[in-house]
N, C-alpha and C. Protein backbone atom coordinates (compact mmCIF):
# COMPACT_ATOMS: atom_id res chain seq x y z
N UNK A 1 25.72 44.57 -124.70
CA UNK A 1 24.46 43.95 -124.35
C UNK A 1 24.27 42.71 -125.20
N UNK A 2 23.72 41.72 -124.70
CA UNK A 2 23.39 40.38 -125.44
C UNK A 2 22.72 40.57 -126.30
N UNK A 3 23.15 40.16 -127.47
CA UNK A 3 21.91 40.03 -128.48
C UNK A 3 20.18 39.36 -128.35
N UNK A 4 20.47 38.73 -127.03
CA UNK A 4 19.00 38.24 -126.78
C UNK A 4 17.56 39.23 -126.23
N UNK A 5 19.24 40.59 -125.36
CA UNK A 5 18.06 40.89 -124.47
C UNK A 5 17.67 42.19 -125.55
N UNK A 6 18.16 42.48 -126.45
CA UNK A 6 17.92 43.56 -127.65
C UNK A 6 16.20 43.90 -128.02
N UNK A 7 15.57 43.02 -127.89
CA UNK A 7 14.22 43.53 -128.15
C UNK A 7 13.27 43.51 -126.82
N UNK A 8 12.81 45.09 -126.75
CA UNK A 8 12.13 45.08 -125.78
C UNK A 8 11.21 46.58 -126.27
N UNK A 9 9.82 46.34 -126.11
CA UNK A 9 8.58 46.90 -126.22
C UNK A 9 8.87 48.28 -125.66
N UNK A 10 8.46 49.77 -126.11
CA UNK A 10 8.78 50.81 -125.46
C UNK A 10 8.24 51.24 -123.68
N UNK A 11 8.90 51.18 -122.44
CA UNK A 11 8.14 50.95 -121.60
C UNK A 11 6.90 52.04 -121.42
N UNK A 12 5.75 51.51 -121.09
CA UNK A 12 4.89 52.50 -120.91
C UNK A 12 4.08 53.06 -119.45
N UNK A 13 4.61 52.33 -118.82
CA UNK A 13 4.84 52.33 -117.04
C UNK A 13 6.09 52.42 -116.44
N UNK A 14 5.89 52.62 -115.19
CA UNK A 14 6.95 52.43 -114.40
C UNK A 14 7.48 51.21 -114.03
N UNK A 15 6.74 50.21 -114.16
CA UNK A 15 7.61 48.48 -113.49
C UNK A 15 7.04 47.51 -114.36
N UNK A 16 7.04 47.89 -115.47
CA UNK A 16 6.70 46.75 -116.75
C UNK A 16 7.95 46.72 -117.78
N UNK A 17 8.43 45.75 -118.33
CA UNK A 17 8.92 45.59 -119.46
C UNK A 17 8.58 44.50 -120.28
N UNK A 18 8.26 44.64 -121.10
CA UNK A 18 7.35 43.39 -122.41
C UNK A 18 8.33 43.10 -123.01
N UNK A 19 9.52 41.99 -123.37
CA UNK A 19 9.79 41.30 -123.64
C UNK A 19 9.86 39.82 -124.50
N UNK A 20 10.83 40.44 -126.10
CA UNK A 20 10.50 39.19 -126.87
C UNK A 20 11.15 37.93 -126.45
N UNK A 21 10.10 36.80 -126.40
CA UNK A 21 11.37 35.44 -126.07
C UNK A 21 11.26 34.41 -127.18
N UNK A 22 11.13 35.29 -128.87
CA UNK A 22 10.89 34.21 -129.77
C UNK A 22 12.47 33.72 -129.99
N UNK A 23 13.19 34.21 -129.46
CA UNK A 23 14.13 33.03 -129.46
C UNK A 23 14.69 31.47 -128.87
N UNK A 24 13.63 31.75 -127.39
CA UNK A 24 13.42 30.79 -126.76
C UNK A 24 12.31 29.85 -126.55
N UNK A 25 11.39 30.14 -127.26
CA UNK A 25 10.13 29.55 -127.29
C UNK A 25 9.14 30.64 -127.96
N UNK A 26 8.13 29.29 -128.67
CA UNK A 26 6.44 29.52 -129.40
C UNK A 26 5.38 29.65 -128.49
N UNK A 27 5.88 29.55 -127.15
CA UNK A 27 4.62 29.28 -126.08
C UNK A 27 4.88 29.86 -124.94
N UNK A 28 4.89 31.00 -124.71
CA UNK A 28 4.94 31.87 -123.19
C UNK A 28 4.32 31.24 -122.33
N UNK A 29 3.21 30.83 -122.47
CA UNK A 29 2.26 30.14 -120.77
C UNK A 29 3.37 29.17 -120.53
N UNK A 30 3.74 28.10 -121.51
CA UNK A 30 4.60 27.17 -121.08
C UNK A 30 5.30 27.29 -120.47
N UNK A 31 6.00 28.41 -121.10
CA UNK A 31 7.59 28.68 -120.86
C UNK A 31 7.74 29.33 -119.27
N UNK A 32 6.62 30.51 -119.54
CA UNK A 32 6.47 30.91 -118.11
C UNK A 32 6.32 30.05 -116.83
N UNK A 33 4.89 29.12 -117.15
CA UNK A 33 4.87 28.03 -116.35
C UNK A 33 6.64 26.93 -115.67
N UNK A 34 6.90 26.74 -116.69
CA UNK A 34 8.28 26.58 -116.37
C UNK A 34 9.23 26.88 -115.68
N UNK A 35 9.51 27.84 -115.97
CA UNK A 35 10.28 29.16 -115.38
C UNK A 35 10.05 29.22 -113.88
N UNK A 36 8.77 29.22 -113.47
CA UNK A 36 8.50 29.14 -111.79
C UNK A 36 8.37 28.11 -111.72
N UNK A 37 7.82 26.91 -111.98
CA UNK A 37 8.86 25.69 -111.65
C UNK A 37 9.79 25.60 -110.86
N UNK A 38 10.78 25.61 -111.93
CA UNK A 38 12.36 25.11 -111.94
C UNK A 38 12.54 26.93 -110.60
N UNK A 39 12.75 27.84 -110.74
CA UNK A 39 13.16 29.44 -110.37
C UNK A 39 12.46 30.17 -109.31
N UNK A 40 10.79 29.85 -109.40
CA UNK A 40 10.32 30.38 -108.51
C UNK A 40 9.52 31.56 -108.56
N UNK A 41 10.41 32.15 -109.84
CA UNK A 41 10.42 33.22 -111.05
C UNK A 41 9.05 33.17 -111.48
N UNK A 42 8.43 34.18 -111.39
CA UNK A 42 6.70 34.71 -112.34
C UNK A 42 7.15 35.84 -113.27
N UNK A 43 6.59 35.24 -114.09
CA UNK A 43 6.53 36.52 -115.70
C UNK A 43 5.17 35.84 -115.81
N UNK A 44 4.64 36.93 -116.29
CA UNK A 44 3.49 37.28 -117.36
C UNK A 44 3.70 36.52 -118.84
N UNK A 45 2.95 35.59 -119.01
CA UNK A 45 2.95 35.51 -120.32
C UNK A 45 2.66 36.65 -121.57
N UNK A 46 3.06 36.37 -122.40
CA UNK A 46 2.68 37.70 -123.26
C UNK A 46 1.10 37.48 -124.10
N UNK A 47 0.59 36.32 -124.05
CA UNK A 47 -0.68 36.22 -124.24
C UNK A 47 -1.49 36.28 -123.90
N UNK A 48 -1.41 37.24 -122.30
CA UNK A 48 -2.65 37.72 -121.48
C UNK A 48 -2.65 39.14 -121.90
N UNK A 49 -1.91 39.28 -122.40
CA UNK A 49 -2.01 40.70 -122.91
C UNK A 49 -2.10 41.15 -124.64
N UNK A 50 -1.61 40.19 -125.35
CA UNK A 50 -2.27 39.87 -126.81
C UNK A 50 -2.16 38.47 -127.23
N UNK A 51 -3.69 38.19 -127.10
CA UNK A 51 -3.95 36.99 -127.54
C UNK A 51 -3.38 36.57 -129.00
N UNK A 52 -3.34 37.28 -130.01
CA UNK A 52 -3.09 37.09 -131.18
C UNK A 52 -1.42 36.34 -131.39
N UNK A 53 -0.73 37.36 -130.74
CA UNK A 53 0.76 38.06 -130.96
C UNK A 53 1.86 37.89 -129.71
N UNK A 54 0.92 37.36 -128.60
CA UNK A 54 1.47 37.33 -127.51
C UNK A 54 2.45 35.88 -127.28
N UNK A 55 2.29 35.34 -128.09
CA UNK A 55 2.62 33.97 -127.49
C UNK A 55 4.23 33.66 -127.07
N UNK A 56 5.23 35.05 -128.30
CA UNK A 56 6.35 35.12 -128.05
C UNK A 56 6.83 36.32 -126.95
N UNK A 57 5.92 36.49 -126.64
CA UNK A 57 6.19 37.57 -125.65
C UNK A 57 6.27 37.28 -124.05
N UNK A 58 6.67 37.75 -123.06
CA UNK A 58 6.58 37.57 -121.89
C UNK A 58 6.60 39.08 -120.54
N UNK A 59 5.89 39.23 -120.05
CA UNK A 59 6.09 40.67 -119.18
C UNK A 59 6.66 40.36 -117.99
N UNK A 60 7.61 41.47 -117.56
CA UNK A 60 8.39 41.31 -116.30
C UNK A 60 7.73 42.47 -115.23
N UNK A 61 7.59 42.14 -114.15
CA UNK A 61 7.29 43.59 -113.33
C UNK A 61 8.07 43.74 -112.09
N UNK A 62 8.61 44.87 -112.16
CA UNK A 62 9.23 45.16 -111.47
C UNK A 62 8.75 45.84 -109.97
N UNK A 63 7.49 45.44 -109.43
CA UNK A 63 6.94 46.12 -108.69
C UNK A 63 7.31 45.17 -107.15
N UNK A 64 8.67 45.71 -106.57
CA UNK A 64 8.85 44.75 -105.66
C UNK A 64 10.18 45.28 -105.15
N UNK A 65 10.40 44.53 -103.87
CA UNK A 65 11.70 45.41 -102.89
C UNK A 65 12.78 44.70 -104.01
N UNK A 66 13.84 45.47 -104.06
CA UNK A 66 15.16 45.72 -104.90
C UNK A 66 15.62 44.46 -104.70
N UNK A 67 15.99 43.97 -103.40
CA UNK A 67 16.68 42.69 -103.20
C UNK A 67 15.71 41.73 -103.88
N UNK A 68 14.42 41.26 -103.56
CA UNK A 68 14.05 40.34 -104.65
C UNK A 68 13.99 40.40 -105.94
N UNK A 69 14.18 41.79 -106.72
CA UNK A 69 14.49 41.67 -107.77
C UNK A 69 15.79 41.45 -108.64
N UNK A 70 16.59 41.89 -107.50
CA UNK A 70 18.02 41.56 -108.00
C UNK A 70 18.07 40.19 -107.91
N UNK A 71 17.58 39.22 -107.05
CA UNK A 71 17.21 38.01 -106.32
C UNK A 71 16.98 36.78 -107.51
N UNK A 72 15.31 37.60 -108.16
CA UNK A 72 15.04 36.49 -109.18
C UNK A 72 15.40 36.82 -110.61
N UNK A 73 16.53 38.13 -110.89
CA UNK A 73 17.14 38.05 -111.86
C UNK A 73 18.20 37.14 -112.17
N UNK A 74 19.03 37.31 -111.17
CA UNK A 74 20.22 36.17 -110.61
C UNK A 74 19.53 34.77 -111.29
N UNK A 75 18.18 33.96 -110.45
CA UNK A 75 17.62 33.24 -110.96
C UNK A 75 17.59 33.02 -112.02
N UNK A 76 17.03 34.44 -113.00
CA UNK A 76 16.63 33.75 -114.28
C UNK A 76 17.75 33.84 -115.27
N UNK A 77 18.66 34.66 -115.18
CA UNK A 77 20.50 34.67 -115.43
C UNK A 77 20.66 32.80 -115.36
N UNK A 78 20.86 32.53 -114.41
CA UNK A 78 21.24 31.44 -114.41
C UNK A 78 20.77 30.31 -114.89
N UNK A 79 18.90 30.33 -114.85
CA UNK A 79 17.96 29.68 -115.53
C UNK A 79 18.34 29.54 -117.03
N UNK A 80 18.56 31.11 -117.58
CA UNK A 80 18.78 30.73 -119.03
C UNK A 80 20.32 30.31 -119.55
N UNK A 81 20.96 30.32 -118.38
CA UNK A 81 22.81 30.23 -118.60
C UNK A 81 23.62 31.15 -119.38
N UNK A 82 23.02 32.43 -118.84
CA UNK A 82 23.53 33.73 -119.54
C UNK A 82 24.78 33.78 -118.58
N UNK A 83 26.12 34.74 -119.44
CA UNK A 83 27.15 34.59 -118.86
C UNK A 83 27.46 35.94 -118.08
């Protein structure tokens, strides 16, 4: 497993995973904003969910038919130029 994708929040639902991206950015809205941009791709910033602490954070949900999720993973695989 990549050392990037190593930190992740214990899940506490069924189609959430909270996600650190302080390796890629100080600013989740940005980054997120971005992200669908360029991908198309929506994450949750992690500062709608802690204002304090959230800013390196980002939430994924998985609440959606299989093919689009396999769909905008591909996307964000490639977005970040993971190999």
């Amino acid at each position: 497993m990549s050392p990037h994708l190593q930190r992740f929040a214990p899940a506490d639902g069924a189609f959430y995973a909270y996600a650190d991206i302080a390796h890629l950015t100080d600013d989740s809205m940005a980054w997120t904003y971005r992200l669908l941009a360029d991908t198309g791709v929506a994450l949750a910033p992690g500062i709608d969910f802690d204002p304090a602490g959230g800013h390196r954070w980002v939430r994924f949900s998985f609440a959606g038919a299989a093919d689009e999720m396999t769909g905008a993973l591909g996307r964000l695989e490639r977005w970040l130029n993971l190999p």
